[in-house]
C-alpha atoms as a PDB file:
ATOM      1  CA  UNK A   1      46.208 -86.343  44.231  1.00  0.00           C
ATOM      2  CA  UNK A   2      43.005 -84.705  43.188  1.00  0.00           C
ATOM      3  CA  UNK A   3      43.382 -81.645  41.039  1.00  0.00           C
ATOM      4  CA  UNK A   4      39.520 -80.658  41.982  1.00  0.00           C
ATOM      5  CA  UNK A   5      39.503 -76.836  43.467  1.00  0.00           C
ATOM      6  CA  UNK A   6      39.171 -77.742  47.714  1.00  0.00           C
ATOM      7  CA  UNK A   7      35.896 -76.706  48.432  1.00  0.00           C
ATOM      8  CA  UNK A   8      35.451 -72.988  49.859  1.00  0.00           C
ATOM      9  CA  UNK A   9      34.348 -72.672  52.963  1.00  0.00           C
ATOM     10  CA  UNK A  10      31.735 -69.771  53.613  1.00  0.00           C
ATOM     11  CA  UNK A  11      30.613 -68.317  56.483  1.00  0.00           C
ATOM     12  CA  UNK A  12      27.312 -67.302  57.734  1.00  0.00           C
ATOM     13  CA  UNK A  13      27.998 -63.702  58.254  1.00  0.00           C
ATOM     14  CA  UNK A  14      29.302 -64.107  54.100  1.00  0.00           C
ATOM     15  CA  UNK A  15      25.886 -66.123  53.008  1.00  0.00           C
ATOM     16  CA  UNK A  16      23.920 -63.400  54.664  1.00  0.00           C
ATOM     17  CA  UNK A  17      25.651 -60.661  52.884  1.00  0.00           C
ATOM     18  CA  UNK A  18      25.219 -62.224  49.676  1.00  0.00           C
ATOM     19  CA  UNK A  19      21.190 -63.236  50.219  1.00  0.00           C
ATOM     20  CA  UNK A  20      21.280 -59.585  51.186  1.00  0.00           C
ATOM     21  CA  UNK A  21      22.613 -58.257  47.808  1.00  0.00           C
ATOM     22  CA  UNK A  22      20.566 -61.141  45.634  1.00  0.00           C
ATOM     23  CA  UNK A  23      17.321 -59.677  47.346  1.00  0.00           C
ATOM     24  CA  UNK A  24      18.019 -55.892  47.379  1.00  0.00           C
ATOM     25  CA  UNK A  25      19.035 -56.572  43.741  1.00  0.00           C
ATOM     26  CA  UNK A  26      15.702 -58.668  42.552  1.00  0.00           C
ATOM     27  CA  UNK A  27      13.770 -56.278  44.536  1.00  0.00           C
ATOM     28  CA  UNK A  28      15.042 -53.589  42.781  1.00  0.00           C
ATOM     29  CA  UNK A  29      14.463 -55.149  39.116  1.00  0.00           C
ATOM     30  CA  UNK A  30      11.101 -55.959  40.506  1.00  0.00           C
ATOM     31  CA  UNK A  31      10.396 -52.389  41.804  1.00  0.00           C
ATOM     32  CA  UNK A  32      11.265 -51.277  38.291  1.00  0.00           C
ATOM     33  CA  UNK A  33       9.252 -53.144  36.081  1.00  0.00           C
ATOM     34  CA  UNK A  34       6.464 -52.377  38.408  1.00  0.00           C
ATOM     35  CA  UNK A  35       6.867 -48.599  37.707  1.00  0.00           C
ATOM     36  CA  UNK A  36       8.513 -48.703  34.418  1.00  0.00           C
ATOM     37  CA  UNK A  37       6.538 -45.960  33.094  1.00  0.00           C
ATOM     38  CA  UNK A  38       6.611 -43.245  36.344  1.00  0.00           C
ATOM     39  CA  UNK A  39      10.444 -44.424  36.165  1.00  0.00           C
ATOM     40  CA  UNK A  40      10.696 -43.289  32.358  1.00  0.00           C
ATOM     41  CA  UNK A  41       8.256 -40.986  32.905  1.00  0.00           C
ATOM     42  CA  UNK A  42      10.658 -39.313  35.774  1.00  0.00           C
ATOM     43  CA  UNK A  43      13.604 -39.480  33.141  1.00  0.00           C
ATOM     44  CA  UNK A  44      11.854 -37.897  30.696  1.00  0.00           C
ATOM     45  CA  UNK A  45      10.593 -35.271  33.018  1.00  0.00           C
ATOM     46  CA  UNK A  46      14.689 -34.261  34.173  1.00  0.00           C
ATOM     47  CA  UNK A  47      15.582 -33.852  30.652  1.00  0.00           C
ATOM     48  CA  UNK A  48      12.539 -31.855  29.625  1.00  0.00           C
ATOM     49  CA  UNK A  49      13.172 -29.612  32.714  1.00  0.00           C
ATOM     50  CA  UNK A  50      17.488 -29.505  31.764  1.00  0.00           C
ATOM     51  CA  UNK A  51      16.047 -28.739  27.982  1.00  0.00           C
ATOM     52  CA  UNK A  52      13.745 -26.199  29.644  1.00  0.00           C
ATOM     53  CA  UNK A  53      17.119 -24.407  31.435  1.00  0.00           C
ATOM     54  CA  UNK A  54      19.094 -24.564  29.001  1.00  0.00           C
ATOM     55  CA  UNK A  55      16.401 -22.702  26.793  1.00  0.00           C
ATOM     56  CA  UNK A  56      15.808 -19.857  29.545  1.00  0.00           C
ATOM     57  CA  UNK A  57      19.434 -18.658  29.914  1.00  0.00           C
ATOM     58  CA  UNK A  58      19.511 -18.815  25.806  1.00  0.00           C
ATOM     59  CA  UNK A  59      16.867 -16.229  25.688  1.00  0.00           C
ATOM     60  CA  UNK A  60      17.866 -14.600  29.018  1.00  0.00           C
ATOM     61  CA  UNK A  61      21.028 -13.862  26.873  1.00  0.00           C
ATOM     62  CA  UNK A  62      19.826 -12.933  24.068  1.00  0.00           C
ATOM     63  CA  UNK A  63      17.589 -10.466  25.826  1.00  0.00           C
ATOM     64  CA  UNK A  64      20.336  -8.777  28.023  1.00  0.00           C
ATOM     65  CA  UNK A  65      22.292  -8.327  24.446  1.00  0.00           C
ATOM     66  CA  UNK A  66      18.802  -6.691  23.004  1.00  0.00           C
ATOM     67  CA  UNK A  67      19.263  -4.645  26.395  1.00  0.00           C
ATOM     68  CA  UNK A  68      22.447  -3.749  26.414  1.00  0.00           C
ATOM     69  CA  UNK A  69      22.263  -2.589  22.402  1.00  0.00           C
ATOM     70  CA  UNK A  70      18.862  -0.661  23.116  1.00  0.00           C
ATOM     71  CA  UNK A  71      20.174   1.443  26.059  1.00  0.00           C
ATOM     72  CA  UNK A  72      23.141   2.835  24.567  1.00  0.00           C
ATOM     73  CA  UNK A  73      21.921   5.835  22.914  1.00  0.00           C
ATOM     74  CA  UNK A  74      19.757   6.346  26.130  1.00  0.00           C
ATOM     75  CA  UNK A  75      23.555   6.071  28.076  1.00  0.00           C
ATOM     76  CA  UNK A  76      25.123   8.085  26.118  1.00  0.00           C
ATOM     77  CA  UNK A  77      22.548  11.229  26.676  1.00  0.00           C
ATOM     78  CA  UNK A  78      22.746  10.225  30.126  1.00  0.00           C
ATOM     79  CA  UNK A  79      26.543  10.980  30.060  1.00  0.00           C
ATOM     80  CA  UNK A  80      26.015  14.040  27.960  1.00  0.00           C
ATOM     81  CA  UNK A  81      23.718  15.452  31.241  1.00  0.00           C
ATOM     82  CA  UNK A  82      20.451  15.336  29.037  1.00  0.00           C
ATOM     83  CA  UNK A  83      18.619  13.373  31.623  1.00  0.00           C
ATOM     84  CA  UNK A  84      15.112  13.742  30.315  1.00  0.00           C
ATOM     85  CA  UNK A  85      15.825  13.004  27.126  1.00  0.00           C
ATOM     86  CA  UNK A  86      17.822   9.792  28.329  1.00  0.00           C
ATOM     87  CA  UNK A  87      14.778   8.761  30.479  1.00  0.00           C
ATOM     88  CA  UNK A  88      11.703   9.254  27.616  1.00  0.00           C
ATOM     89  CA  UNK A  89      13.733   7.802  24.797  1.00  0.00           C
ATOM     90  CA  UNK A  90      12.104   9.190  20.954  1.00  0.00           C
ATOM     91  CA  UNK A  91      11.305   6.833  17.718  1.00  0.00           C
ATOM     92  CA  UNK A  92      14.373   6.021  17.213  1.00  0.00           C
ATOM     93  CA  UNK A  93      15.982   4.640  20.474  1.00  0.00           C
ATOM     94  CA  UNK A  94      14.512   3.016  23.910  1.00  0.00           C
ATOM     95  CA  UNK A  95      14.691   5.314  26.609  1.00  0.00           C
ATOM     96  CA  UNK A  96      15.699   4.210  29.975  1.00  0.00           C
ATOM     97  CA  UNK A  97      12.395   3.935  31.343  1.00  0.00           C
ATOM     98  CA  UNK A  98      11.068   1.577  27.933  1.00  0.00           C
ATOM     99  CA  UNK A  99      14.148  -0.234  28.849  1.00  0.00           C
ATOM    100  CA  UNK A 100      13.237  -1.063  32.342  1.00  0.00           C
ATOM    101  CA  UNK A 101       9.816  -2.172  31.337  1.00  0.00           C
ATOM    102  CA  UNK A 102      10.686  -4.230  28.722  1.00  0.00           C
ATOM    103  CA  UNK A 103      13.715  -5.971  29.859  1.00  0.00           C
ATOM    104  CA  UNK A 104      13.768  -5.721  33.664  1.00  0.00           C
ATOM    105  CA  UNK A 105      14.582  -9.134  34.830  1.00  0.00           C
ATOM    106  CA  UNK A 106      17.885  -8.984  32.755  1.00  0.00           C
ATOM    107  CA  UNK A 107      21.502  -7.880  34.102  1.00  0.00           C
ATOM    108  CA  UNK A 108      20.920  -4.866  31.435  1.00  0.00           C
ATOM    109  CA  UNK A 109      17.520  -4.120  32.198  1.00  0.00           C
ATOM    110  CA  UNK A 110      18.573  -3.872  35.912  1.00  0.00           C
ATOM    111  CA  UNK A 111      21.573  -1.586  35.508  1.00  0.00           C
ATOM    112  CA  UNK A 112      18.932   0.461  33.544  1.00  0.00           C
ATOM    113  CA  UNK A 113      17.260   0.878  36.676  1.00  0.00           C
ATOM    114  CA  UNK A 114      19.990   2.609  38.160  1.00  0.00           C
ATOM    115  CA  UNK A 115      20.701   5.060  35.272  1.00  0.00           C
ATOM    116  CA  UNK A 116      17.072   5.920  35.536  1.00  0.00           C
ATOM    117  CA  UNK A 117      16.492   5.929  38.711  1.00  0.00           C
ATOM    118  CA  UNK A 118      19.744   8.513  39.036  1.00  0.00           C
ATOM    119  CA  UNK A 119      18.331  10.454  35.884  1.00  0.00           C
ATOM    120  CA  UNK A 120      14.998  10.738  37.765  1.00  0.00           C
ATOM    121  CA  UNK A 121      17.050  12.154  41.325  1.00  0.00           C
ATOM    122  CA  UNK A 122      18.628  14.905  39.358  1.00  0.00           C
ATOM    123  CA  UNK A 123      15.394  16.148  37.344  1.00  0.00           C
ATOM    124  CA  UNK A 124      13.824  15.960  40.573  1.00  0.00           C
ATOM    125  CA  UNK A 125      11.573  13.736  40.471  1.00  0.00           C
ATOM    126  CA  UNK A 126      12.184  12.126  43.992  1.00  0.00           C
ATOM    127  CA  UNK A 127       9.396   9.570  44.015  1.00  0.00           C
ATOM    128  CA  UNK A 128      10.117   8.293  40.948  1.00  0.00           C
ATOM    129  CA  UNK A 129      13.652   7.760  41.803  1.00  0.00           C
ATOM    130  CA  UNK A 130      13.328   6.501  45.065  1.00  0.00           C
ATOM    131  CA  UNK A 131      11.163   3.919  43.638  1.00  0.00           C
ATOM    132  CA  UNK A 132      14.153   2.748  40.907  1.00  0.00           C
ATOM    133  CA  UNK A 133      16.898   2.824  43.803  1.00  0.00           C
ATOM    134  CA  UNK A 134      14.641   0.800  45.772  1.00  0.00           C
ATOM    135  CA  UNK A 135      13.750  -1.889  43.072  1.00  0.00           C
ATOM    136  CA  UNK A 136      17.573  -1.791  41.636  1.00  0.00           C
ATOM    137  CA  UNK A 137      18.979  -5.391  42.583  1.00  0.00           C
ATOM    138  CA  UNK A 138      22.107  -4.055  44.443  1.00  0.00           C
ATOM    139  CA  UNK A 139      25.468  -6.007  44.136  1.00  0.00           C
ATOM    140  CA  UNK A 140      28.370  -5.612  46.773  1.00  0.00           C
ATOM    141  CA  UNK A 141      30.052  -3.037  44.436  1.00  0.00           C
ATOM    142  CA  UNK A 142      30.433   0.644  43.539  1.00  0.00           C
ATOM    143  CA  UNK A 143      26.933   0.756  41.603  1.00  0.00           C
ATOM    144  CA  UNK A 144      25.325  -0.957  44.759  1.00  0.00           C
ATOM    145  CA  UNK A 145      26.948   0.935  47.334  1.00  0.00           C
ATOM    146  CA  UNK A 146      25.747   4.073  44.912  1.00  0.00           C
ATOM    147  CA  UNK A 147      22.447   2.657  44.876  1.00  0.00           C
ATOM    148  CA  UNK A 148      22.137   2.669  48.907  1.00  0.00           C
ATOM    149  CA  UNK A 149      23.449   6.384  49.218  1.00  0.00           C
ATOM    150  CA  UNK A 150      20.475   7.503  46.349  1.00  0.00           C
ATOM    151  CA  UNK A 151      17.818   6.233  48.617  1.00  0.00           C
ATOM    152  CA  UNK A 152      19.714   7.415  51.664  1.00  0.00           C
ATOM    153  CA  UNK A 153      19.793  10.863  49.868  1.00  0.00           C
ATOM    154  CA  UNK A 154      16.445  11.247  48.887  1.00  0.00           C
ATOM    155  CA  UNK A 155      15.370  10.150  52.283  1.00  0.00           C
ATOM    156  CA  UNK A 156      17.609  12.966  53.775  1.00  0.00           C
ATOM    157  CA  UNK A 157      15.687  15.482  51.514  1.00  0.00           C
ATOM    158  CA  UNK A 158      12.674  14.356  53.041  1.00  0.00           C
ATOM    159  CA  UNK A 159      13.663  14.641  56.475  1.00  0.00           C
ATOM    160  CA  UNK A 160      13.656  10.929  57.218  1.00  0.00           C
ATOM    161  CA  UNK A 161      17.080  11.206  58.856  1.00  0.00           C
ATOM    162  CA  UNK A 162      17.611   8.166  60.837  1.00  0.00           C
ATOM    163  CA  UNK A 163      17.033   6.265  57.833  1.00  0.00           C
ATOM    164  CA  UNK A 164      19.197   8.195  55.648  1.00  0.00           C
ATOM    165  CA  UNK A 165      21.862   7.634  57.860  1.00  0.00           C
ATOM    166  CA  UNK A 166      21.060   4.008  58.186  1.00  0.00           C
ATOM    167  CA  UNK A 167      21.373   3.588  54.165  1.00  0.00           C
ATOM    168  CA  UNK A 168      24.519   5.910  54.224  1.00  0.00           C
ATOM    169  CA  UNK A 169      25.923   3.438  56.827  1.00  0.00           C
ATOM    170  CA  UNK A 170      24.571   0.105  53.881  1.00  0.00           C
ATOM    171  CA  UNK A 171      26.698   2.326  51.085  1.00  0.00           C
ATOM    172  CA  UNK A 172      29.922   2.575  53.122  1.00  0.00           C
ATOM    173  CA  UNK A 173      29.873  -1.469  53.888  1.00  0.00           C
ATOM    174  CA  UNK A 174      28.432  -3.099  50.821  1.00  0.00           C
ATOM    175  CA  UNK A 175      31.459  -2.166  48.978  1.00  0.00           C
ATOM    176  CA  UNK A 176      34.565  -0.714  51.168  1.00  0.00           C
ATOM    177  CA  UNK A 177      36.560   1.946  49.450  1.00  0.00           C
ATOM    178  CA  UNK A 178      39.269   3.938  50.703  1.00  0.00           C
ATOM    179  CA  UNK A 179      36.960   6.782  48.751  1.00  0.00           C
ATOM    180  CA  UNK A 180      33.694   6.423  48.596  1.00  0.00           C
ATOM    181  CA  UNK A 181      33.346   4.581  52.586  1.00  0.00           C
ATOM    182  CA  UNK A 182      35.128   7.753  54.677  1.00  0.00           C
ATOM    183  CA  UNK A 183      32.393   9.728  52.414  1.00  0.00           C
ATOM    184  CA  UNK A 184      29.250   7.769  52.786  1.00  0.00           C
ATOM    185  CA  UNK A 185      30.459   7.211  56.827  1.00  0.00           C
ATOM    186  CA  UNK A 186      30.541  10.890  56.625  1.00  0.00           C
ATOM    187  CA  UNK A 187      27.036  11.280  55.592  1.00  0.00           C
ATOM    188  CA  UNK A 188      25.880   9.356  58.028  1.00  0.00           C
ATOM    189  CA  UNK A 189      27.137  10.799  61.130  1.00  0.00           C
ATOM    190  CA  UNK A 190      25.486  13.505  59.460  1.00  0.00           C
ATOM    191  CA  UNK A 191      22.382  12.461  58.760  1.00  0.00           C
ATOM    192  CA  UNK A 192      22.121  10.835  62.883  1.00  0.00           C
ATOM    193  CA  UNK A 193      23.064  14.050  63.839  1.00  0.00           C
ATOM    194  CA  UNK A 194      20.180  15.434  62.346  1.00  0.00           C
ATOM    195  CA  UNK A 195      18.050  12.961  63.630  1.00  0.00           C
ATOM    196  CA  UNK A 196      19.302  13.423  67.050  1.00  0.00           C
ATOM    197  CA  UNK A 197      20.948   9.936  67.589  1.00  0.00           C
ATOM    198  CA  UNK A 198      24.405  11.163  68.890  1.00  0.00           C
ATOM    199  CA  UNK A 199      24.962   7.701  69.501  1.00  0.00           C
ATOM    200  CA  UNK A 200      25.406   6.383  66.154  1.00  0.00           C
ATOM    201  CA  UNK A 201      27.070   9.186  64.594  1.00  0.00           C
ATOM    202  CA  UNK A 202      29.443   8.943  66.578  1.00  0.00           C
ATOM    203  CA  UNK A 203      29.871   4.903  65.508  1.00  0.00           C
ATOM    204  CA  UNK A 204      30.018   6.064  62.396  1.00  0.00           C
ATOM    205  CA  UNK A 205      32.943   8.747  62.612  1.00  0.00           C
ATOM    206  CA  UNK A 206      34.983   6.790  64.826  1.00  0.00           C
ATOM    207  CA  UNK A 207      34.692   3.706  61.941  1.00  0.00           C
ATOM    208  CA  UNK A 208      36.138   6.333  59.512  1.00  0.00           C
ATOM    209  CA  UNK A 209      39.235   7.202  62.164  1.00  0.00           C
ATOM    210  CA  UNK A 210      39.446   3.135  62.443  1.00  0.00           C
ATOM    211  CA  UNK A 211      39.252   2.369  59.380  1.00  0.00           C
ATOM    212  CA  UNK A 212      40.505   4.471  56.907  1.00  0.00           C
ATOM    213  CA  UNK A 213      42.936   7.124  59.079  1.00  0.00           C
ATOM    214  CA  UNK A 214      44.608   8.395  55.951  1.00  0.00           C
ATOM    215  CA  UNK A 215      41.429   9.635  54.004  1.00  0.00           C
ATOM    216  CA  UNK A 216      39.902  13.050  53.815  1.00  0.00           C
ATOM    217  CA  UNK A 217      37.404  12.781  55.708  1.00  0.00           C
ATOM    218  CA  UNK A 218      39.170  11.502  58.839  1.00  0.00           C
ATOM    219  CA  UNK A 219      41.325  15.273  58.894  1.00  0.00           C
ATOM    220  CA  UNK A 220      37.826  16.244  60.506  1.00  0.00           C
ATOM    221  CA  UNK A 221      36.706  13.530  62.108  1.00  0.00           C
ATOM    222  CA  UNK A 222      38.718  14.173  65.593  1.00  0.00           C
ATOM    223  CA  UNK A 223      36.651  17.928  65.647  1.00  0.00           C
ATOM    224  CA  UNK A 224      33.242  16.720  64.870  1.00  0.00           C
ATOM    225  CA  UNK A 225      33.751  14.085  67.730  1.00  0.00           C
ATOM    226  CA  UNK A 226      34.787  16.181  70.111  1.00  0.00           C
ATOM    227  CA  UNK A 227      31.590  18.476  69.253  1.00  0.00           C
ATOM    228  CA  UNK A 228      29.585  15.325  69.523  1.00  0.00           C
ATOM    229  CA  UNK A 229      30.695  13.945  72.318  1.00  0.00           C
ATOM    230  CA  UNK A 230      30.432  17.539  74.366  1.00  0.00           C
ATOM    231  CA  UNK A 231      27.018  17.895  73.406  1.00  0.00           C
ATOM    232  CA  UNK A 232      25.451  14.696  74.517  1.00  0.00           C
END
């Protein structure tokens, strides 16, 4: 009896699958030496670019630290109610404004723009203000939703009311709060009011009676409706 293996038996569809692989694979090897050099060359290129990254947020870090140290005696007059001072800084601290100019693009730099831009509302400098709630990158939070009711504010001043009530309406759904949304909702049947549009301030008090009943703003909701409604 022969101890030799029998011999295996292969099919077609098998031979073509493998002549498939052998190909793809030499053609592969072939492509590569080919292009050796654009294919190192594109290796080289990804890890310069990772390196490159990985550089950027070093010195974005280091920067919002620098930030966040430079502001805080600028803050802390803020706090105090000494806007201007806050704002224009002296030799030995950044004020807010240095702050934005220097380190803008950094989480820091940006929530500078908000203390300034609120400094600047309050010393009356609307423009100015308006200008730093516009360019402050807003989050879906309290400082955000703040943000929206500034410019919605300063727009009300000017007697742009249909877009201060639109911004009151961004502050009370970027960031719901049983306390600040009823307010900012509020605001903004107020400010449609003014502008005429019955229509929308009455959206906006019935979203306060909707959706947050048991706030103080909804115990007046049900009479300014009724007012509303009557008169258009």
């Amino acid at each position: 009896m022969s101890t030799l293996n029998p011999t295996r038996k292969v099919s077609r569809r098998q031979e073509l699958r493998e002549d498939t692989v052998v190909t793809f694979y030499a053609r592969a090897i072939d492509l590569y030496e080919n292009n050796r050099q654009m294919v190192i060359g594109a290796a080289a290129g990804i890890v310069a670019l990772v390196v490159l990254i990985l550089a950027w947020n070093w010195y974005q870090g280091n920067r919002n630290d620098q930030a966040l140290s430079e502001m805080a005696e600028a803050v802390r007059l803020y706090e105090a109610g000494s806007y201007q001072a806050a704002l224009d800084g002296d030799l030995s601290f950044l004020g807010l404004l240095d702050v934005v100019d220097s380190y803008g693009g950094t989480n820091s730099g940006n929530l500078a723009t908000f203390y300034a831009a609120d400094a600047l509302f309050r010393i009356g400098d609307m423009e100015r203000a308006l200008e730093m709630f516009e360019s402050y990158s807003k989050g879906s939070d309290y400082i955000g939703a703040s943000a929206f009711a500034g410019e919605a504010a300063i727009h009300e001043l000017q007697g742009n009311h249909d877009r201060a009530g639109d911004l009151f309406m961004r502050a009370a759904n970027v960031f719901s709060s049983d306390i600040t949304s009823p307010m900012f909702l509020s605001k903004a049947a107020r400010a449609y009011e003014m502008a005429g549009n019955s229509g929308d301030a009455i959206d906006a008090l019935e979203m306060i009676q909707d959706d947050y009943p048991d706030s103080q703003a909804a115990g007046t909701v049900e009479f300014k409706l009724a007012k509303l409604q009557a008169s258009s």
